[in-house]
PDB file of N, CA and C in Angstrom:
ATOM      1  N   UNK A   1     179.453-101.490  48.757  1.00  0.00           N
ATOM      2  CA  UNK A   1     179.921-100.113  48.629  1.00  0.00           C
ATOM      3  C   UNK A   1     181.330 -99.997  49.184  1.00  0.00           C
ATOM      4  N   UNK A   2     182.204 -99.258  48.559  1.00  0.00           N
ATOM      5  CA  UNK A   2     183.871 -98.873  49.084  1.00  0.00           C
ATOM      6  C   UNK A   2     183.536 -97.613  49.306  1.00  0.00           C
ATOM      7  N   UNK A   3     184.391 -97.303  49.906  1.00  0.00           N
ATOM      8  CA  UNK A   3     184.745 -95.950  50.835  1.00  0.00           C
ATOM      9  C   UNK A   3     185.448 -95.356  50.177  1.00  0.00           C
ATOM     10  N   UNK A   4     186.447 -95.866  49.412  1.00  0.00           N
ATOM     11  CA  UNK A   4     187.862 -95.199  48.877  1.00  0.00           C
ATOM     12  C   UNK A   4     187.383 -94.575  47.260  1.00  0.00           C
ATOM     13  N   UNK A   5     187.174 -93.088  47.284  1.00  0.00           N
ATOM     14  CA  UNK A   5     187.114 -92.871  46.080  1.00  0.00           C
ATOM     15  C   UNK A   5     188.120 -92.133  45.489  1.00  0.00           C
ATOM     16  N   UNK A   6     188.315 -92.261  44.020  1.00  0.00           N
ATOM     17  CA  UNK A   6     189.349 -92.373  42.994  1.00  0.00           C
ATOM     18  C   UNK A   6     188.685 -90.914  42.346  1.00  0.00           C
ATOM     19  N   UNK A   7     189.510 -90.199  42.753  1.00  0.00           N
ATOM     20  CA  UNK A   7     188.882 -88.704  42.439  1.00  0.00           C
ATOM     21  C   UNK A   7     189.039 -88.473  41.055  1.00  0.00           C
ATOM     22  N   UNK A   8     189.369 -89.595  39.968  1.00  0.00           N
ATOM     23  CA  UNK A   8     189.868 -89.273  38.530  1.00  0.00           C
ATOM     24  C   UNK A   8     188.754 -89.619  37.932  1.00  0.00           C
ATOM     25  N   UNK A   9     187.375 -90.041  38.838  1.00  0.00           N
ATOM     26  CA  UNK A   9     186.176 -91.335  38.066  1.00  0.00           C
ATOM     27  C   UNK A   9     184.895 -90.653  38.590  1.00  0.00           C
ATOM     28  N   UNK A  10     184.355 -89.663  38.686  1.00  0.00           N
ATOM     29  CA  UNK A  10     183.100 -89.266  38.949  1.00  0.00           C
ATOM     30  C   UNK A  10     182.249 -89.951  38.853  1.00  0.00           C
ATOM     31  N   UNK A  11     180.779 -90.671  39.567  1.00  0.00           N
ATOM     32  CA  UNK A  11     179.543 -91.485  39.240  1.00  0.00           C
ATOM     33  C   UNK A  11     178.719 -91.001  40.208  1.00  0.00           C
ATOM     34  N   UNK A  12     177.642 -91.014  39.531  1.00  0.00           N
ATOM     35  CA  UNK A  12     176.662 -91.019  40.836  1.00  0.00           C
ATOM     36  C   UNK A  12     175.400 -92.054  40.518  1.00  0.00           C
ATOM     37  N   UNK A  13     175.667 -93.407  40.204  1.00  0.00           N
ATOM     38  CA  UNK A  13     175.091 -94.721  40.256  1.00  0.00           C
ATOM     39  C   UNK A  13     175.212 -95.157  41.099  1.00  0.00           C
ATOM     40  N   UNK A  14     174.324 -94.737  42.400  1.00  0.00           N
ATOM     41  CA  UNK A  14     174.303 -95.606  43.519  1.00  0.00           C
ATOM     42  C   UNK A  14     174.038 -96.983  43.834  1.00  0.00           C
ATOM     43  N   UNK A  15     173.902 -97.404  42.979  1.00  0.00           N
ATOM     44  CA  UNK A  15     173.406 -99.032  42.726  1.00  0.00           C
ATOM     45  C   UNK A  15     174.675 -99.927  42.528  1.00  0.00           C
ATOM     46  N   UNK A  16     175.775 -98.996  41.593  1.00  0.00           N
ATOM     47  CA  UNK A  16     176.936 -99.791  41.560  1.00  0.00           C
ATOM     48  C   UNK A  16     177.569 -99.949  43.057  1.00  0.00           C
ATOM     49  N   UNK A  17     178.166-101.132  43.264  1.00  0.00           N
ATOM     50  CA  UNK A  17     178.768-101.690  44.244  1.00  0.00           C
ATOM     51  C   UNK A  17     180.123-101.297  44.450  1.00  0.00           C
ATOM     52  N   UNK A  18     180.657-100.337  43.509  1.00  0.00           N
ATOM     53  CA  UNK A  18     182.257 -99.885  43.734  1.00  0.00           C
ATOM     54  C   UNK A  18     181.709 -97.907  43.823  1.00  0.00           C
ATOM     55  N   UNK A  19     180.343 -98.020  43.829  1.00  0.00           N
ATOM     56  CA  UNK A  19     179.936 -96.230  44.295  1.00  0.00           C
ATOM     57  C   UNK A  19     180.642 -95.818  45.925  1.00  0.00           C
ATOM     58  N   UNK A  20     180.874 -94.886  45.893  1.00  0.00           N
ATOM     59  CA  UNK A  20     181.652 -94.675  46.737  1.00  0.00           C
ATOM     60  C   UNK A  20     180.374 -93.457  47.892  1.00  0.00           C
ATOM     61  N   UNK A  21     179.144 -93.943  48.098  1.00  0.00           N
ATOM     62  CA  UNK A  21     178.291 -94.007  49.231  1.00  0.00           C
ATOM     63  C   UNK A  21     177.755 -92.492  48.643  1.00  0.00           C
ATOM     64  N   UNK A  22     178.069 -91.668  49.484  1.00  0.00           N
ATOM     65  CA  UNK A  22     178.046 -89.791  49.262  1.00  0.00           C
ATOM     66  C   UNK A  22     178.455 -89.398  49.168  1.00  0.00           C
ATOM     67  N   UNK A  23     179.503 -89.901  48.267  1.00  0.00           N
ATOM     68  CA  UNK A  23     180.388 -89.464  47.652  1.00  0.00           C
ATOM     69  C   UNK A  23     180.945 -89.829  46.143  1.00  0.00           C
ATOM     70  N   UNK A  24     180.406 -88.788  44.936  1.00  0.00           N
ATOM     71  CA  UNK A  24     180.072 -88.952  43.704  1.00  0.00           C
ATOM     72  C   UNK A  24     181.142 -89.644  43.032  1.00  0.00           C
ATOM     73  N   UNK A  25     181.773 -90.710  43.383  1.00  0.00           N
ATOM     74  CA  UNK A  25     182.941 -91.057  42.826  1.00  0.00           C
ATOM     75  C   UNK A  25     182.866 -92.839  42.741  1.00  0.00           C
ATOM     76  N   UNK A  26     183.815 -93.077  41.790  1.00  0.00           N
ATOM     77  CA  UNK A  26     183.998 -94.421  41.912  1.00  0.00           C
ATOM     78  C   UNK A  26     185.104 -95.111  42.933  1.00  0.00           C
ATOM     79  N   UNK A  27     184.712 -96.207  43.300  1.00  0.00           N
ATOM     80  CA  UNK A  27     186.109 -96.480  44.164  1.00  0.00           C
ATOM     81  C   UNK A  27     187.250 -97.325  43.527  1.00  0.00           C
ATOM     82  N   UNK A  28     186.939 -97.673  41.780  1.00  0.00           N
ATOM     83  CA  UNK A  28     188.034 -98.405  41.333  1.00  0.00           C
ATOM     84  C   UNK A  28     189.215 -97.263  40.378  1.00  0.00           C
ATOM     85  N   UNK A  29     190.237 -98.165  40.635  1.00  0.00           N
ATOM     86  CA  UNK A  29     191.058 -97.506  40.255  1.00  0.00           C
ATOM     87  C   UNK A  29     191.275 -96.884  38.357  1.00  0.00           C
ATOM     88  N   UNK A  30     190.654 -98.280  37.703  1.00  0.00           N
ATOM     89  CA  UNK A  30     190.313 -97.735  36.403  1.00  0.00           C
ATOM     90  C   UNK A  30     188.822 -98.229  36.073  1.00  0.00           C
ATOM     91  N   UNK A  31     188.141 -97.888  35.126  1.00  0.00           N
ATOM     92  CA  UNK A  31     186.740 -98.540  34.453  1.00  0.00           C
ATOM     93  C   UNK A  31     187.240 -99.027  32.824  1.00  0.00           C
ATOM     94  N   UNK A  32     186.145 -99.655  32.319  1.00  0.00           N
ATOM     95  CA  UNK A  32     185.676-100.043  31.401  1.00  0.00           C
ATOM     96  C   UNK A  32     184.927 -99.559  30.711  1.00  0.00           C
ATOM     97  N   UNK A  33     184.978 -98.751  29.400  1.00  0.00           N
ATOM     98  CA  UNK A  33     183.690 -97.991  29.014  1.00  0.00           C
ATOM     99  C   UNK A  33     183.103 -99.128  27.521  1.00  0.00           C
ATOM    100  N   UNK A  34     182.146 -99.483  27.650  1.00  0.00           N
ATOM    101  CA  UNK A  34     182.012-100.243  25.767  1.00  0.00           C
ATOM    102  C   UNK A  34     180.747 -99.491  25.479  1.00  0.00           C
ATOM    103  N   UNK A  35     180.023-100.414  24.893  1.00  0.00           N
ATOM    104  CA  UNK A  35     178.682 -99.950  24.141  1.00  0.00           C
ATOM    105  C   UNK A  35     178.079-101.119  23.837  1.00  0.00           C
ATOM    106  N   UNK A  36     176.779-100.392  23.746  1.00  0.00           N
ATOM    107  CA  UNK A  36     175.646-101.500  22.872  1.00  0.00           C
ATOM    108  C   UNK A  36     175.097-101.587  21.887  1.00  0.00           C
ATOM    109  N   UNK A  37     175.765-100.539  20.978  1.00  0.00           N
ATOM    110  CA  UNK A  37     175.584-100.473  19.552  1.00  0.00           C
ATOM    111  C   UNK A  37     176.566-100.698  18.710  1.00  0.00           C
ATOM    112  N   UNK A  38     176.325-101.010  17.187  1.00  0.00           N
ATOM    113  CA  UNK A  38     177.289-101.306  16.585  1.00  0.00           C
ATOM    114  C   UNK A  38     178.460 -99.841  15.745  1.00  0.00           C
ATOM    115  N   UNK A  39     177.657 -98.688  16.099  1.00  0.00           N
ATOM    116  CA  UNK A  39     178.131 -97.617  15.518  1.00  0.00           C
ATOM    117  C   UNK A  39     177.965 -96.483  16.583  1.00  0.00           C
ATOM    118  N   UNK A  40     177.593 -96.239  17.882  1.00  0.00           N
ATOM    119  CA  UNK A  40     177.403 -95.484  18.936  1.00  0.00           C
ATOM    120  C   UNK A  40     177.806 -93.923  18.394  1.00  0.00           C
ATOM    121  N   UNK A  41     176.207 -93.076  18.397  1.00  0.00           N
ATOM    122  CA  UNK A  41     176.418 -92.032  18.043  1.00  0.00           C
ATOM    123  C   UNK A  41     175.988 -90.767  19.312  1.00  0.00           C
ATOM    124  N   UNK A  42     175.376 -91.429  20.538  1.00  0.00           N
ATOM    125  CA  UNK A  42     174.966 -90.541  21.328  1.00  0.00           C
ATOM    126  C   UNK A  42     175.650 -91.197  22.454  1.00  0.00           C
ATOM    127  N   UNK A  43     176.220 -90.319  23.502  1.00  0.00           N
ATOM    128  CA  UNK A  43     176.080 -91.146  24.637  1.00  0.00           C
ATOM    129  C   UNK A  43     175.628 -91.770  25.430  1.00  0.00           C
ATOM    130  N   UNK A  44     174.560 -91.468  24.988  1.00  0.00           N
ATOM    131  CA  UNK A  44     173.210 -92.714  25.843  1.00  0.00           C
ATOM    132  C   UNK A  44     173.790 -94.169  25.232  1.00  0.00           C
ATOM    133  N   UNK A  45     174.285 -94.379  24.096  1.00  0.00           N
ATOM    134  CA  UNK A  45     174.664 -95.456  23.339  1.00  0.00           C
ATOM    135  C   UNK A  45     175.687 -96.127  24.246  1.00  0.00           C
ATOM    136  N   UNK A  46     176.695 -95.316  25.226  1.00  0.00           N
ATOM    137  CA  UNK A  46     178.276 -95.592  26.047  1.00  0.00           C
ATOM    138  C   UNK A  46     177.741 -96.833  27.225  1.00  0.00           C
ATOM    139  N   UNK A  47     178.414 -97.558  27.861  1.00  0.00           N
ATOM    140  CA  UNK A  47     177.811 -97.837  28.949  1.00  0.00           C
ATOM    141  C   UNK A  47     178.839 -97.985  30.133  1.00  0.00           C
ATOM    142  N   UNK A  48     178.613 -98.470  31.304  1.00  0.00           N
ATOM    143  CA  UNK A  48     180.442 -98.653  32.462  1.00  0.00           C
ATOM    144  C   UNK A  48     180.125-100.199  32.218  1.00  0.00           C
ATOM    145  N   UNK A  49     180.832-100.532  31.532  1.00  0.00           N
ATOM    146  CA  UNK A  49     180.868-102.079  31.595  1.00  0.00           C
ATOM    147  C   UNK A  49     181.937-102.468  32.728  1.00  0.00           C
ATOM    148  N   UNK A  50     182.719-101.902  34.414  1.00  0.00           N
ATOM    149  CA  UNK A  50     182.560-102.194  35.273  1.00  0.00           C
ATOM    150  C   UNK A  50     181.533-102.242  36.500  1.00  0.00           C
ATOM    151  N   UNK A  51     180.292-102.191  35.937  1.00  0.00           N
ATOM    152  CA  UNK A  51     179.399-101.703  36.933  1.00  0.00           C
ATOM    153  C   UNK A  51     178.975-102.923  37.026  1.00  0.00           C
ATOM    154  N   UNK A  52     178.898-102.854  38.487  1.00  0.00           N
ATOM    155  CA  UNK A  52     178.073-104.453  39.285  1.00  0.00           C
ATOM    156  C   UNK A  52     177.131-103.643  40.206  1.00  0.00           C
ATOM    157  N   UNK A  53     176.072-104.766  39.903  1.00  0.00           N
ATOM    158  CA  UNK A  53     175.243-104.801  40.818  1.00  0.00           C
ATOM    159  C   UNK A  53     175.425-104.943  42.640  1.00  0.00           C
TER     160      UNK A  53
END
């Protein structure tokens, strides 16, 4: 967990390792957004492809 959150990145995936504790934010400076479909029509389809365990 980082401390430093990037007030431009809202999350509240506490599991990711760049969550910024209790505080709804990410601590990196940019993300990664992709998908797991070949045509993504809902956002459930989006995913943070910077998210670590």
């Amino acid at each position: 967990m980082n401390s430093t959150p990037n007030h431009s990145i809202q999350c509240n995936v506490s599991s990711c390792t760049h969550h910024c504790g209790s505080k709804d934010y990410c601590s990196l400076e940019r993300i990664t957004v992709g998908t797991h479909e070949k045509s993504p029509t809902q956002e459930e389809c989006t995913d943070c492809m910077s998210f670590r365990k």
